[in-house]
Protein backbone atom coordinates (compact mmCIF):
# COMPACT_ATOMS: atom_id res chain seq x y z
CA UNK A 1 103.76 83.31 98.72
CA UNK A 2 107.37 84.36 100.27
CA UNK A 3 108.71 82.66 97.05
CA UNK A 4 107.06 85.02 94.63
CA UNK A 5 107.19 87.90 96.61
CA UNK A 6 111.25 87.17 96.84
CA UNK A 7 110.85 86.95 92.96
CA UNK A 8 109.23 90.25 92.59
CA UNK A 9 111.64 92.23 94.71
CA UNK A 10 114.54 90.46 92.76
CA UNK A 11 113.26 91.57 89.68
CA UNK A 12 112.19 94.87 90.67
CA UNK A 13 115.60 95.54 92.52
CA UNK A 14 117.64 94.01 89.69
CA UNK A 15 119.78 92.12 92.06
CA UNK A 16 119.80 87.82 93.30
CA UNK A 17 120.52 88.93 96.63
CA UNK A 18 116.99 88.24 97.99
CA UNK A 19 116.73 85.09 100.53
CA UNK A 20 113.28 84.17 101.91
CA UNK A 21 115.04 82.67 105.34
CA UNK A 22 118.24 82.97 107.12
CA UNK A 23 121.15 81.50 105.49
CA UNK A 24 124.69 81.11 106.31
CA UNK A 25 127.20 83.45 104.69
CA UNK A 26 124.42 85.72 103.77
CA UNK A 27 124.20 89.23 105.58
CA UNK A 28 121.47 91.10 103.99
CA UNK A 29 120.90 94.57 103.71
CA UNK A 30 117.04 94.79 104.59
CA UNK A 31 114.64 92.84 105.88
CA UNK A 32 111.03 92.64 104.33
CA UNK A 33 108.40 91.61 107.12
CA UNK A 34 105.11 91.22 105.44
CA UNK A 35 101.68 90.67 107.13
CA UNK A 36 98.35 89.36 105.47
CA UNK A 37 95.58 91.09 107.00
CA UNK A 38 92.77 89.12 105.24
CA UNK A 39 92.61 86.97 101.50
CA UNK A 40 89.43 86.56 100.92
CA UNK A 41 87.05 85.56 97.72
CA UNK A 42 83.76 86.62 97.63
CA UNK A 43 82.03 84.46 95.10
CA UNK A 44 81.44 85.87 91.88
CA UNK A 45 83.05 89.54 92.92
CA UNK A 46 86.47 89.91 93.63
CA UNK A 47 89.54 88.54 95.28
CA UNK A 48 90.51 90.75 98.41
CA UNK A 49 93.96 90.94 99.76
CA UNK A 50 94.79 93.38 102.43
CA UNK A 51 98.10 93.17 103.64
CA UNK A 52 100.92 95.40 105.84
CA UNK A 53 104.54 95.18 104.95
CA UNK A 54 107.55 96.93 106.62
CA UNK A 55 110.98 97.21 104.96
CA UNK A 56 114.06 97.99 107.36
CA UNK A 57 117.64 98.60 106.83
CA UNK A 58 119.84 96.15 109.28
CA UNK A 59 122.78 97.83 110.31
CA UNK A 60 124.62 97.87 113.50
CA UNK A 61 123.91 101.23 114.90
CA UNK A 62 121.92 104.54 113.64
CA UNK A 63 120.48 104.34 110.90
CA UNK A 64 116.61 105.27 109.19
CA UNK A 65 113.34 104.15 110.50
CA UNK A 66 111.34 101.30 109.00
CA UNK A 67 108.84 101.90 106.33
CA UNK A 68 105.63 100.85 106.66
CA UNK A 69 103.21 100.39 104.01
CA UNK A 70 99.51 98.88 103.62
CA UNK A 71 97.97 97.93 100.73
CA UNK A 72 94.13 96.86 99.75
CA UNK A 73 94.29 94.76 96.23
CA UNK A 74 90.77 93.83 94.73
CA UNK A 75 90.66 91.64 91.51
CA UNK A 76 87.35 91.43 89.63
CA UNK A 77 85.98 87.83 89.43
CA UNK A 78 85.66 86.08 86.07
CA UNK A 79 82.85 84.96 85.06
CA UNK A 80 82.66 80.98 85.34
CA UNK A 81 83.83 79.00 81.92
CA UNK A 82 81.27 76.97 81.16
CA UNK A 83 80.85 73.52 80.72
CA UNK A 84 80.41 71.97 77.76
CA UNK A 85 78.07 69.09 77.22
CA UNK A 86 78.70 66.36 75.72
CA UNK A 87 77.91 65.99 71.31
């Protein structure tokens, strides 16, 4: 999941500079902390992921407060593809 969500943010922020651990020579900018509140799948309803993330700017003094955000995603359930007997 940290891969795709590094992914994402790349794309979305138009930059490479996205790392989903430390690494050496690498001083980021922000740091992404994300937490999965519950991923569940309710048979034949939806796919529930409720999840808090908090972006912060790491600098060495001052500077803004985190941001905190929650989100609630709910994906309608296909219908099951049926299988097909044999001729």
């Amino acid at each position: 999941m940290a891969r795709v969500i590094a992914a994402d943010l790349s794309t979305q922020l138009g930059t490479p500079d996205i790392a989903i651990a430390p690494l050496a020579n690498f001083k980021p900018s922000y740091a992404v902390a994300l937490n999965i509140q519950r991923f569940d799948s309710i048979k034949g309803q939806a796919v529930v992921v409720d999840a808090v993330w908090t972006v912060r700017e790491i600098i060495v003094q001052g500077g803004r407060s985190p941001a905190r955000r929650r989100a609630r995603i709910s994906i309608p359930s296909r219908p099951p593809i049926a299988a097909s007997s044999p001729p």
